[in-house]
PDB file of N, CA and C in Angstrom:
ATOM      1  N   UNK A   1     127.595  -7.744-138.619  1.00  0.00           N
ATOM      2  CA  UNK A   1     128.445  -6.601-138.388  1.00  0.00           C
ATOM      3  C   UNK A   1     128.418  -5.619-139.567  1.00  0.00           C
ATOM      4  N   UNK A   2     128.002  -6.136-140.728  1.00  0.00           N
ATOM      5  CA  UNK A   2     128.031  -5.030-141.636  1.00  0.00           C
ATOM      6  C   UNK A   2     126.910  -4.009-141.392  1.00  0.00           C
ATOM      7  N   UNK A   3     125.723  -4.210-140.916  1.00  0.00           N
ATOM      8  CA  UNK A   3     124.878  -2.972-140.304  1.00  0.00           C
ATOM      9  C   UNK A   3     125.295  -2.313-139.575  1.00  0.00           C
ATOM     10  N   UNK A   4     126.421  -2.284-139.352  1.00  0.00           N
ATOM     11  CA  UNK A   4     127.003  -1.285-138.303  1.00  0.00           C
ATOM     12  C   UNK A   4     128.407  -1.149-138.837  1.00  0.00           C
ATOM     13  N   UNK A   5     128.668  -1.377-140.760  1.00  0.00           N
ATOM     14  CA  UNK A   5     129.362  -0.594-140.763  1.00  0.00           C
ATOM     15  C   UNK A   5     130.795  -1.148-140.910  1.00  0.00           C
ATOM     16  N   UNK A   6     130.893  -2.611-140.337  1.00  0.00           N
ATOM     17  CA  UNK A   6     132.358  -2.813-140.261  1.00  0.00           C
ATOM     18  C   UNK A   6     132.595  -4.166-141.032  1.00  0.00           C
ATOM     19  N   UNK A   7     133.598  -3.955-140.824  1.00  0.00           N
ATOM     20  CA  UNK A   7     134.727  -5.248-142.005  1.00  0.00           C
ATOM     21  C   UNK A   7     134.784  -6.698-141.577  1.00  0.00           C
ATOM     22  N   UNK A   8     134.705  -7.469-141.798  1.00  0.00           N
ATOM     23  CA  UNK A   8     135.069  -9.087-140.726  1.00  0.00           C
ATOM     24  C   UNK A   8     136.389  -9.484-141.847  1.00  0.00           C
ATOM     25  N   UNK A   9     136.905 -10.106-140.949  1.00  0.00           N
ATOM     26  CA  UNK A   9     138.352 -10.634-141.301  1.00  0.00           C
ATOM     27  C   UNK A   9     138.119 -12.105-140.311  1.00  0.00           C
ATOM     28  N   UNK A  10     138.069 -13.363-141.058  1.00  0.00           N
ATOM     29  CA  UNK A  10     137.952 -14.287-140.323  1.00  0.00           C
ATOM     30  C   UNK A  10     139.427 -15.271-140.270  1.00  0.00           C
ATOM     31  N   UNK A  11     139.828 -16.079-138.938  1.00  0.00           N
ATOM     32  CA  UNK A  11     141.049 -16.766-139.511  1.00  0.00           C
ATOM     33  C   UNK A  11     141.339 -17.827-139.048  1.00  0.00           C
ATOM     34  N   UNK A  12     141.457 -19.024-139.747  1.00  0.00           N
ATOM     35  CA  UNK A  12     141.121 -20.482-139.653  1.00  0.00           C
ATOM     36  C   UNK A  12     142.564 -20.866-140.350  1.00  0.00           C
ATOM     37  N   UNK A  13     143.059 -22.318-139.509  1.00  0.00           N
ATOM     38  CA  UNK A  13     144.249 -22.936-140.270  1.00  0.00           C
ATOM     39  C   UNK A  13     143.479 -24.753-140.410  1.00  0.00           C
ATOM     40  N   UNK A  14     144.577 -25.332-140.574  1.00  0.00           N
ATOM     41  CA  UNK A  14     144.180 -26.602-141.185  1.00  0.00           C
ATOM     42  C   UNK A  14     145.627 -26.995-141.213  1.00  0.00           C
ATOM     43  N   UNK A  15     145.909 -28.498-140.095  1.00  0.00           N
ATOM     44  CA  UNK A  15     147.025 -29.440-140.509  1.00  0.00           C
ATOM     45  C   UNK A  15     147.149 -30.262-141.756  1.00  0.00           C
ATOM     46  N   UNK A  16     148.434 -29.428-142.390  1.00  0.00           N
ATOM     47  CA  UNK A  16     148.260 -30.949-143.981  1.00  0.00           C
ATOM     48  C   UNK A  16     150.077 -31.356-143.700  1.00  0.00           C
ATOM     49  N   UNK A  17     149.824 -32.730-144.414  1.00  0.00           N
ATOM     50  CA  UNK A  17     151.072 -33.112-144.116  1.00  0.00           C
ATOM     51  C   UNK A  17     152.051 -32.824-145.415  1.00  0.00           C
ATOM     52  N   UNK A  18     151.228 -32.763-146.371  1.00  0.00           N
ATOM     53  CA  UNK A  18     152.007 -32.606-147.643  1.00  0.00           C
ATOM     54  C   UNK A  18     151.271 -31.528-148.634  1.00  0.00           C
ATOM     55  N   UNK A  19     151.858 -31.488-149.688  1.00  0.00           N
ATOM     56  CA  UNK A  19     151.444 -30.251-150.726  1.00  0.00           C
ATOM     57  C   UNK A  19     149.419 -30.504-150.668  1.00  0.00           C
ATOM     58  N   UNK A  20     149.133 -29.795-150.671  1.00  0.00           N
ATOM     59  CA  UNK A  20     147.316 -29.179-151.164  1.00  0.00           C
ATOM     60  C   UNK A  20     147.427 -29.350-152.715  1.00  0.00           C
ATOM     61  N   UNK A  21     146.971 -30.635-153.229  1.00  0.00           N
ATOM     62  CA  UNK A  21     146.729 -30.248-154.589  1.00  0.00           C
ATOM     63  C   UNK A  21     145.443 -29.503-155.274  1.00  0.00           C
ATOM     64  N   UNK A  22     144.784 -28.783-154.460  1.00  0.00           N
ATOM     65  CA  UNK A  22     143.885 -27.785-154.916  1.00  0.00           C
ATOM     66  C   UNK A  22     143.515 -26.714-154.040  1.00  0.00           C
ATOM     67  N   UNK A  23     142.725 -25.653-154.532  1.00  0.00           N
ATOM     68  CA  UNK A  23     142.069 -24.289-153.439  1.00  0.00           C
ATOM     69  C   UNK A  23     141.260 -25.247-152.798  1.00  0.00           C
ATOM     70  N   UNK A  24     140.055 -26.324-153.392  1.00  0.00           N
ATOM     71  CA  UNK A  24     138.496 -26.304-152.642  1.00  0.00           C
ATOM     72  C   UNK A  24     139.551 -27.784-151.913  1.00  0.00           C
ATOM     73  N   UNK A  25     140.575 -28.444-151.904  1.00  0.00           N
ATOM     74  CA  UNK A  25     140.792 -28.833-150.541  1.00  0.00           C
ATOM     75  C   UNK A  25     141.914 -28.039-149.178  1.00  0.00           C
ATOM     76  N   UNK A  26     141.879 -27.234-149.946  1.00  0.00           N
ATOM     77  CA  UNK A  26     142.920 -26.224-148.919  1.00  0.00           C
ATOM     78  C   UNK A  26     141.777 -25.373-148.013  1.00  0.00           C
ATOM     79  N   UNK A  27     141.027 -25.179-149.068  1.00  0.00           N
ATOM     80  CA  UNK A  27     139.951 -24.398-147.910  1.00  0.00           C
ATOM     81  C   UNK A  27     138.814 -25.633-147.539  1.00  0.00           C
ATOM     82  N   UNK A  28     139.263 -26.814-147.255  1.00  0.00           N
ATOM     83  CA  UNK A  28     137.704 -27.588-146.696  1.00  0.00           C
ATOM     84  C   UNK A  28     138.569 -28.253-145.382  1.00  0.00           C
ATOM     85  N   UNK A  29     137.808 -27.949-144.041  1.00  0.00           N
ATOM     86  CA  UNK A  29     137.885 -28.615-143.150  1.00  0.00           C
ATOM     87  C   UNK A  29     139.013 -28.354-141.811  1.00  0.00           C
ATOM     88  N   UNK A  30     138.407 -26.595-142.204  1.00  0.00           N
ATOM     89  CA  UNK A  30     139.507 -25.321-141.527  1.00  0.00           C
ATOM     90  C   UNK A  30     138.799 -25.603-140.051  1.00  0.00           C
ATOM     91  N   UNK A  31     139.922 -25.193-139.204  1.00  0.00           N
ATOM     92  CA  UNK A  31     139.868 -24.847-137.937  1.00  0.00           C
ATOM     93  C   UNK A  31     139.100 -23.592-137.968  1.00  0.00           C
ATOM     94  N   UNK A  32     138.293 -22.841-137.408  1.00  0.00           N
ATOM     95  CA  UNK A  32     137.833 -21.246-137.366  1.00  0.00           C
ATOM     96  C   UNK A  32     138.923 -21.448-135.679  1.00  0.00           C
ATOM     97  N   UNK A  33     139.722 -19.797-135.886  1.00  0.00           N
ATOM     98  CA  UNK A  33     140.440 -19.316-134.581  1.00  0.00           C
ATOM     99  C   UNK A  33     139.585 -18.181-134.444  1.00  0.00           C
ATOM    100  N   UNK A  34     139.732 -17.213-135.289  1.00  0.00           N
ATOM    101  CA  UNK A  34     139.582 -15.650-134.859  1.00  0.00           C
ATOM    102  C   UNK A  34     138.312 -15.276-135.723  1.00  0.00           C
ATOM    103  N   UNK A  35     137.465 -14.175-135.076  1.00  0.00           N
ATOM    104  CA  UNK A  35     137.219 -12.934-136.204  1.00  0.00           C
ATOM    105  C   UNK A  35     137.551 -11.992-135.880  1.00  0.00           C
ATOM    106  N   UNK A  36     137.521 -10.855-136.543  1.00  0.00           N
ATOM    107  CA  UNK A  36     138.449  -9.609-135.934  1.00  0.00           C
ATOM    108  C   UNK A  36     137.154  -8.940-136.740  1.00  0.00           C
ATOM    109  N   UNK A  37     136.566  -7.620-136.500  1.00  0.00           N
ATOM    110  CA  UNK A  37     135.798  -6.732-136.728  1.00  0.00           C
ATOM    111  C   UNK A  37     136.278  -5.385-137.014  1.00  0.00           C
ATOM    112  N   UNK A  38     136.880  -4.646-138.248  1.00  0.00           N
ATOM    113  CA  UNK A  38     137.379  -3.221-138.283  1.00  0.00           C
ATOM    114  C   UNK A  38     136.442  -2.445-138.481  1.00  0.00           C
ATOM    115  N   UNK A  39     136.627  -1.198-137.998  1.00  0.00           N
ATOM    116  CA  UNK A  39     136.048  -0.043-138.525  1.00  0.00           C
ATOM    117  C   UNK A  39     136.921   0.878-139.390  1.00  0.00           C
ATOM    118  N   UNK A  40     136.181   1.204-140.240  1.00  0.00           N
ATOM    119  CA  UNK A  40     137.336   2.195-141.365  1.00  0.00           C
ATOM    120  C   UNK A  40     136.769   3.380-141.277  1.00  0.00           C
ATOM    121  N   UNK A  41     136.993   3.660-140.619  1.00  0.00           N
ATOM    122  CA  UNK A  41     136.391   5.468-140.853  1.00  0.00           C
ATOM    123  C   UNK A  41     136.427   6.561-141.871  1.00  0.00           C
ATOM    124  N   UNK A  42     135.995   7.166-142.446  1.00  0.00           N
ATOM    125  CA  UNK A  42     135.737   7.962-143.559  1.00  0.00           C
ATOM    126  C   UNK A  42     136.939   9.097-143.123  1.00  0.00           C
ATOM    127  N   UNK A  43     137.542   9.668-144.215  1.00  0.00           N
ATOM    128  CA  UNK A  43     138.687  10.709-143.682  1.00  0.00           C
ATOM    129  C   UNK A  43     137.771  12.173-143.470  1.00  0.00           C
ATOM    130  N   UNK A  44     138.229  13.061-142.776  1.00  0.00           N
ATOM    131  CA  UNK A  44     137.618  13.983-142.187  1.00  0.00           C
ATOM    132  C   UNK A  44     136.663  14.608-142.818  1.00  0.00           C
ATOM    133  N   UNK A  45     137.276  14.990-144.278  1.00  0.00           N
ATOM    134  CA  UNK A  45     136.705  16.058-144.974  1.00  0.00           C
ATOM    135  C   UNK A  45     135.595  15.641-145.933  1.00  0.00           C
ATOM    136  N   UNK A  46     135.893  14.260-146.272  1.00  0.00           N
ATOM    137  CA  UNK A  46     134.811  13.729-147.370  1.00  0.00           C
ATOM    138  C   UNK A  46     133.115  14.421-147.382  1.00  0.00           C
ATOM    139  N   UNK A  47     132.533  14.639-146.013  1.00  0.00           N
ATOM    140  CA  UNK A  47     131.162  14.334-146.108  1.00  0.00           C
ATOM    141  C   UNK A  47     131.418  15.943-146.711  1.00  0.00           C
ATOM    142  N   UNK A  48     132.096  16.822-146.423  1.00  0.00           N
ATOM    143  CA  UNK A  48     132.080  18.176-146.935  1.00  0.00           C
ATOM    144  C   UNK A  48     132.285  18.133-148.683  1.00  0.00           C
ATOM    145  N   UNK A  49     133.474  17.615-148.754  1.00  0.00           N
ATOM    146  CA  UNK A  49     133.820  17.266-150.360  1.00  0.00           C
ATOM    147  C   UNK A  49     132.701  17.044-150.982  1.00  0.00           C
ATOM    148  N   UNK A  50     132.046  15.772-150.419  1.00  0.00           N
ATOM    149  CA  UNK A  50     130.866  15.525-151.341  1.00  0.00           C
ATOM    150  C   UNK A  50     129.650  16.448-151.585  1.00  0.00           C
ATOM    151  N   UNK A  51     129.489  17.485-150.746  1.00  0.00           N
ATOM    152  CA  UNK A  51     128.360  18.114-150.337  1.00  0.00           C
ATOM    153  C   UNK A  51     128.621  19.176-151.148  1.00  0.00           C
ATOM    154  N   UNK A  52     129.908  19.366-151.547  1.00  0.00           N
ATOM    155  CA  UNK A  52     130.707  21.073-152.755  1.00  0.00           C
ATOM    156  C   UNK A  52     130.375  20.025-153.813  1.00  0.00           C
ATOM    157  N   UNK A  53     130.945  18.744-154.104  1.00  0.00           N
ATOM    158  CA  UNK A  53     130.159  18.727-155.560  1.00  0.00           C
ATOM    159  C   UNK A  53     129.024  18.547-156.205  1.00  0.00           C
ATOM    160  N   UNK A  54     128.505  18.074-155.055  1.00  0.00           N
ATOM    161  CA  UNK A  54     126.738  17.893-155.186  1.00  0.00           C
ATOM    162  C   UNK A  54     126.199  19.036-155.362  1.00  0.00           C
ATOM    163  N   UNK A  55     126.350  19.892-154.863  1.00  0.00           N
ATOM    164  CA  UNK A  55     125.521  21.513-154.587  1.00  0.00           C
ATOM    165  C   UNK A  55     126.389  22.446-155.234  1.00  0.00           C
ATOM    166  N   UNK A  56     127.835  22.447-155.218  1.00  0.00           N
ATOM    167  CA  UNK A  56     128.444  23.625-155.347  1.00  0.00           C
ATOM    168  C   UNK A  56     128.862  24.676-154.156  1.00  0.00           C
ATOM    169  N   UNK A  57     127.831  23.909-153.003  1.00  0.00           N
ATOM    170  CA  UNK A  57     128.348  24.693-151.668  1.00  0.00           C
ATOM    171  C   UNK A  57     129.024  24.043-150.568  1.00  0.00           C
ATOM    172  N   UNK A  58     129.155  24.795-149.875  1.00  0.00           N
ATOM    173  CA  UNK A  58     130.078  23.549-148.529  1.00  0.00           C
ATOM    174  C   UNK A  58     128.726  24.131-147.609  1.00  0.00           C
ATOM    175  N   UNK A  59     128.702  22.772-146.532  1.00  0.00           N
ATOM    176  CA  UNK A  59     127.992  22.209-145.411  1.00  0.00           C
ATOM    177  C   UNK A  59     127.427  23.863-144.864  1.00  0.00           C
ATOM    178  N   UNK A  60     128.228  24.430-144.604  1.00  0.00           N
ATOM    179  CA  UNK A  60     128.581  25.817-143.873  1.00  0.00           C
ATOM    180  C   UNK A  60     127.436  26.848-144.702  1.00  0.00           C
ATOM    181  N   UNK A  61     127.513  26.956-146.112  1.00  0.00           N
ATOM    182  CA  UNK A  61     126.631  27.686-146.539  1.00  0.00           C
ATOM    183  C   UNK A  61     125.686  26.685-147.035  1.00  0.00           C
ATOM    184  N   UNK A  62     124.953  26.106-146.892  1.00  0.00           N
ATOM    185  CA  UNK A  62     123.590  25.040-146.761  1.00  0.00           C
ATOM    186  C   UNK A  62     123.332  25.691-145.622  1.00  0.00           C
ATOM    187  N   UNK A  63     123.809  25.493-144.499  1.00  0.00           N
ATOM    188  CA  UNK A  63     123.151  25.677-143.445  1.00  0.00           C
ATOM    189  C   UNK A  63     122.607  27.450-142.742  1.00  0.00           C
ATOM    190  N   UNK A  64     123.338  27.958-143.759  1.00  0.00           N
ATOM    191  CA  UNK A  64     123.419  29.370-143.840  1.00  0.00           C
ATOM    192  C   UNK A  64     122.130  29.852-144.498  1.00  0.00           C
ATOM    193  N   UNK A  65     122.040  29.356-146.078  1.00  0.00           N
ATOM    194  CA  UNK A  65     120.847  29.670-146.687  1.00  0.00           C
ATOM    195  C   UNK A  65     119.817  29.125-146.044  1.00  0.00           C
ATOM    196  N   UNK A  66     119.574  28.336-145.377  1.00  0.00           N
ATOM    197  CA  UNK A  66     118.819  27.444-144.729  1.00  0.00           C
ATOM    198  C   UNK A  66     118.100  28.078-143.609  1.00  0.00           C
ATOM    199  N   UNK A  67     118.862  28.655-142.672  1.00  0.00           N
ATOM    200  CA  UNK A  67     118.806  29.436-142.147  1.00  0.00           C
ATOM    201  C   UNK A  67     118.102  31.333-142.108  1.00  0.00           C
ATOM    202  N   UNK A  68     119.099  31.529-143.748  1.00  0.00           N
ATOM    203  CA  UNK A  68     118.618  32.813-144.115  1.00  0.00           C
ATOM    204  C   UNK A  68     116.916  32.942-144.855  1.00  0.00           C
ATOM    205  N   UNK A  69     116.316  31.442-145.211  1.00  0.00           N
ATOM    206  CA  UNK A  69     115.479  31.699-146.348  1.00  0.00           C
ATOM    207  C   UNK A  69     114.808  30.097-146.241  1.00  0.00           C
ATOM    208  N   UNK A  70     115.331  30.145-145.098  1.00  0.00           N
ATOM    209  CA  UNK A  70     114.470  28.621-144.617  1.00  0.00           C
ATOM    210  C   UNK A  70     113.678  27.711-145.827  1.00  0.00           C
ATOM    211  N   UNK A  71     114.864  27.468-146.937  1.00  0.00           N
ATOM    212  CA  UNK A  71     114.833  26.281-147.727  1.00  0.00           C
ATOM    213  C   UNK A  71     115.457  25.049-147.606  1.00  0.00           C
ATOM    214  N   UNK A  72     114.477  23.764-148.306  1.00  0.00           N
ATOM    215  CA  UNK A  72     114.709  22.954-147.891  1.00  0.00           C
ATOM    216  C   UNK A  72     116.361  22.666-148.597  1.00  0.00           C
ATOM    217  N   UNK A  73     116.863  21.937-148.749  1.00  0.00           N
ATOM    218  CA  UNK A  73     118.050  20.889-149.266  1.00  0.00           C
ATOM    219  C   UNK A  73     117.765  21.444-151.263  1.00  0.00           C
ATOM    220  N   UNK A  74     118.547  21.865-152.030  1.00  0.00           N
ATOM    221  CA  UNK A  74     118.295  22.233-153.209  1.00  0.00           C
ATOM    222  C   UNK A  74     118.712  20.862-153.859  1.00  0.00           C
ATOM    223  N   UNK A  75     117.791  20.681-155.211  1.00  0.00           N
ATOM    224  CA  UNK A  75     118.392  19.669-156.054  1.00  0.00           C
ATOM    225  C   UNK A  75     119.933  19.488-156.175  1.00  0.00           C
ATOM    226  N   UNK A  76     120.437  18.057-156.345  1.00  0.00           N
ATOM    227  CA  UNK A  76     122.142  18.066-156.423  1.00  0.00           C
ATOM    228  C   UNK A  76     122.427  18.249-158.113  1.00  0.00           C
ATOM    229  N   UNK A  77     123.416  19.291-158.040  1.00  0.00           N
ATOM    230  CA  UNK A  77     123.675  19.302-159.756  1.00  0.00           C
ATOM    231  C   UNK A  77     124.614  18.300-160.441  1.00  0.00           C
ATOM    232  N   UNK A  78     124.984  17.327-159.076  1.00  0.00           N
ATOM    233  CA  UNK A  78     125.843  16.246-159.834  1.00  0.00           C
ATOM    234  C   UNK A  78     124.890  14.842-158.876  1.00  0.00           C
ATOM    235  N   UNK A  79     125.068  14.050-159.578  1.00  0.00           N
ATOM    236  CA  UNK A  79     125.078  12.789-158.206  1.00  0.00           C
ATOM    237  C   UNK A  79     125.963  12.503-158.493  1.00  0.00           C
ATOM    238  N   UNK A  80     126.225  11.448-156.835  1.00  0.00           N
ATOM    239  CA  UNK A  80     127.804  10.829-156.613  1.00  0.00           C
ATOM    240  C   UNK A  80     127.422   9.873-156.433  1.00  0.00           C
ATOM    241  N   UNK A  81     128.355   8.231-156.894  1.00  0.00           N
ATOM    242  CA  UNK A  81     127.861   7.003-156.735  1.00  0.00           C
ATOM    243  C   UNK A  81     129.167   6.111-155.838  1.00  0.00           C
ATOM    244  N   UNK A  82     129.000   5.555-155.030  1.00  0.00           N
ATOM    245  CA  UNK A  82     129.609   4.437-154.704  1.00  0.00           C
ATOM    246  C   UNK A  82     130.040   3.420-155.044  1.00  0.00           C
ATOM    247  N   UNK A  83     131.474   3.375-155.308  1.00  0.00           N
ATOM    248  CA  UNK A  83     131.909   2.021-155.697  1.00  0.00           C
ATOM    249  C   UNK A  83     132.582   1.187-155.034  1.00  0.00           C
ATOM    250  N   UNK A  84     131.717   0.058-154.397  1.00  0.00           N
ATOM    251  CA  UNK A  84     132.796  -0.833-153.244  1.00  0.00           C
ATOM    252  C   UNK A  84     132.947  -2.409-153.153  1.00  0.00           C
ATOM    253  N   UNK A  85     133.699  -2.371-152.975  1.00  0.00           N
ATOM    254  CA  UNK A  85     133.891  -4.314-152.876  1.00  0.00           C
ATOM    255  C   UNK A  85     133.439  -4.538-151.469  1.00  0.00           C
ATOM    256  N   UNK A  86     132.947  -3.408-151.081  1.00  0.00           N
ATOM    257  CA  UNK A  86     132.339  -3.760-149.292  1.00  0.00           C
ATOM    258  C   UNK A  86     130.652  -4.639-149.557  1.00  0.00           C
ATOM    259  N   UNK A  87     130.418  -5.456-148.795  1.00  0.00           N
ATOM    260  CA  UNK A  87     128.934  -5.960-148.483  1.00  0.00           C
ATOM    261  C   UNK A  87     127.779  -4.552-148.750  1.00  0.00           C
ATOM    262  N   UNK A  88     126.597  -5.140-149.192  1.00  0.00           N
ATOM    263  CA  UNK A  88     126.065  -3.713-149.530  1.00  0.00           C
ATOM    264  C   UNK A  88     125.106  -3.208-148.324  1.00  0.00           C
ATOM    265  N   UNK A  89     125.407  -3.551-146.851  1.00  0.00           N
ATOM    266  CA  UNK A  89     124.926  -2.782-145.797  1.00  0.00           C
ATOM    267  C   UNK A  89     125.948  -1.819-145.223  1.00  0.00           C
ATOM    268  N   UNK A  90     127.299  -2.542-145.680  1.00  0.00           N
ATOM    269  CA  UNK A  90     128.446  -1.687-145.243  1.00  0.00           C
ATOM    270  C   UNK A  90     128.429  -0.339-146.319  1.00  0.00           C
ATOM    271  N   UNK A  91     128.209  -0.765-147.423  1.00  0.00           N
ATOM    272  CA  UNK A  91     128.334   0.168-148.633  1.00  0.00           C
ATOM    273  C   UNK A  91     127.653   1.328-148.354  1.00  0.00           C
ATOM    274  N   UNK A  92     126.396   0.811-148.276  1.00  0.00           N
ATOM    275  CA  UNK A  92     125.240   1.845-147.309  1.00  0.00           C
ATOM    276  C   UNK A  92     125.599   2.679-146.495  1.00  0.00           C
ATOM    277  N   UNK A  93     125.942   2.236-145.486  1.00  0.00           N
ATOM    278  CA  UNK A  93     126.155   2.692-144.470  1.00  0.00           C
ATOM    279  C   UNK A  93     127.419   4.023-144.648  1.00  0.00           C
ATOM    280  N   UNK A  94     128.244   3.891-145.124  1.00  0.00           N
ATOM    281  CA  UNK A  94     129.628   4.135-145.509  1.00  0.00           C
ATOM    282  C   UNK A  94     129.032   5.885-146.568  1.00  0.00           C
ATOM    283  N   UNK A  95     128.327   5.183-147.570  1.00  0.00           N
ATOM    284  CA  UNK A  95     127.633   6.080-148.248  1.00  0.00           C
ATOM    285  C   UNK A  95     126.570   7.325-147.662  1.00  0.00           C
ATOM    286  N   UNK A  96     126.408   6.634-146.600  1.00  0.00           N
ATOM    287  CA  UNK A  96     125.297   7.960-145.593  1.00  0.00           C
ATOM    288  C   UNK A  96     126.432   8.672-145.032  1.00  0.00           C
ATOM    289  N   UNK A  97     127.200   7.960-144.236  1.00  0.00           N
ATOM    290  CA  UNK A  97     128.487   8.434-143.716  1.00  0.00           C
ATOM    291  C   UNK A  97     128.666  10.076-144.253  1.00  0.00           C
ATOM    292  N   UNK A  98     128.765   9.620-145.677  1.00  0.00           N
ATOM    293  CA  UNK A  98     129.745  10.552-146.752  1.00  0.00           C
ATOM    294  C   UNK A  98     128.730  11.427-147.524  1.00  0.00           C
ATOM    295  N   UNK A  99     127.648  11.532-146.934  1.00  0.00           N
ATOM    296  CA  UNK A  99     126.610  12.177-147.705  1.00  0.00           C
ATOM    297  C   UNK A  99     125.877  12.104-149.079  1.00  0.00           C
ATOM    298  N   UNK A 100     126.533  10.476-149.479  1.00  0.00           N
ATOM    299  CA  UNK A 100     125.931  10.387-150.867  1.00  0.00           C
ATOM    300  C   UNK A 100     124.526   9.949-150.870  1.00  0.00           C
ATOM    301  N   UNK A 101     124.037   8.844-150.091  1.00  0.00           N
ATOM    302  CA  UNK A 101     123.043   8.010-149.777  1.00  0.00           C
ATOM    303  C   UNK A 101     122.211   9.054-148.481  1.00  0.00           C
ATOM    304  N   UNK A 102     120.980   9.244-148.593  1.00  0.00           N
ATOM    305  CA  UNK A 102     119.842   9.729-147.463  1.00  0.00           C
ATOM    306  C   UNK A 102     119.780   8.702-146.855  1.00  0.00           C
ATOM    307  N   UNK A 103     119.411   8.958-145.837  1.00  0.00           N
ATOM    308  CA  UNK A 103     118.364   7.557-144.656  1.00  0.00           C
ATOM    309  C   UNK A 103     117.458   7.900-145.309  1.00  0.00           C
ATOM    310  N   UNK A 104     116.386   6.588-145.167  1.00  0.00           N
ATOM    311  CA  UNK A 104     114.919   6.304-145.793  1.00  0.00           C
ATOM    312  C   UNK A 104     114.619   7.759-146.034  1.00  0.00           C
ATOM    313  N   UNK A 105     113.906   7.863-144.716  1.00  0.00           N
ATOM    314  CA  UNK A 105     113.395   9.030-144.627  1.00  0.00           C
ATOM    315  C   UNK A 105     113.230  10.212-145.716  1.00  0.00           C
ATOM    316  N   UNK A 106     114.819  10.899-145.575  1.00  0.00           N
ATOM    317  CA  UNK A 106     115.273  11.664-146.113  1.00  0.00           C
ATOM    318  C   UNK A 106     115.198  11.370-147.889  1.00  0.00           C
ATOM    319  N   UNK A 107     115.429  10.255-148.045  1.00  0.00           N
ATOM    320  CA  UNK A 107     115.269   9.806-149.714  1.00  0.00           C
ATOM    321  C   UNK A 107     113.850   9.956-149.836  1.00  0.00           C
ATOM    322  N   UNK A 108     112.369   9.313-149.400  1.00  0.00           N
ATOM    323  CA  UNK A 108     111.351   9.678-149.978  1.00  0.00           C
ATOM    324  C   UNK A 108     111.343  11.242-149.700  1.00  0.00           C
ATOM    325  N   UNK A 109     111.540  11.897-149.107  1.00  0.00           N
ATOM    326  CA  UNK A 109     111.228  13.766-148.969  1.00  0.00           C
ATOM    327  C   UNK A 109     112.239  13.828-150.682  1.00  0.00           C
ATOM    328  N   UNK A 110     113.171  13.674-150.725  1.00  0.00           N
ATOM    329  CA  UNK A 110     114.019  13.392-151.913  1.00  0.00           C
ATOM    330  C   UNK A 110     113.419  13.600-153.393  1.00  0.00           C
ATOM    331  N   UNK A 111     112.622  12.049-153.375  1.00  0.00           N
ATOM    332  CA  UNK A 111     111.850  11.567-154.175  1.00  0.00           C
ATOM    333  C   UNK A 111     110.680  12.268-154.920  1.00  0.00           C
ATOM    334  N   UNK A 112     110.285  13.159-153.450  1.00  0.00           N
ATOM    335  CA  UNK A 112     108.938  13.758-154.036  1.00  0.00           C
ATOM    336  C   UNK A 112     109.654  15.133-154.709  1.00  0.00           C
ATOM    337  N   UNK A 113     110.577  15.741-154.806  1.00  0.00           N
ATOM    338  CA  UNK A 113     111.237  16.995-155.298  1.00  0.00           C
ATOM    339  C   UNK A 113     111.442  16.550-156.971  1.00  0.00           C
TER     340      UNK A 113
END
């Protein structure tokens, strides 16, 4: 599920009759009940946010000059990095989302600039 992005939340109990005198026997020899799968969606404005500090422009005028003078994507005058306690396909993923990370593709055209 993280190639696509989402969270797992798994949830397992275990009958004890008395106190757990440790974590590694509290967690050995769980029932699995549930997984639950979230999606967290990126808040509206981010992929724009990121795209004014990368460039200095918003989405709107990229696509404008782009348009006017049919250039490609200009060098970013900042990079932006990701920091997540997410799995790193979710991270990925999350990061294209938001315009920090290219698909393949788009990173070698990138690369050669």
């Amino acid at each position: 599920m993280g190639k696509k992005g989402l969270r797992a939340i798994a949830f397992a109990y275990k009958d004890v009759d008395q106190a757990v005198a440790s974590r590694s026997q509290a967690d050995s020899d769980l029932t699995f009940v549930l997984a639950v799968f979230l999606e967290d969606p990126l808040r509206e404005k981010i992929p724009e946010i990121i795209q004014f500090v990368k460039y200095g422009k918003s989405i709107e005028q990229m696509k404008q000059d782009k348009e006017e003078n049919g250039s490609e994507d200009p060098l970013p005058h900042v990079n932006v990095r990701l920091v997540s306690g997410d799995s790193k396909e979710t991270a990925m993923i999350k990061a294209q989302e938001a315009g920090i990370l290219h698909k393949p593709e788009q990173q070698q055209r990138n690369a050669l600039n």
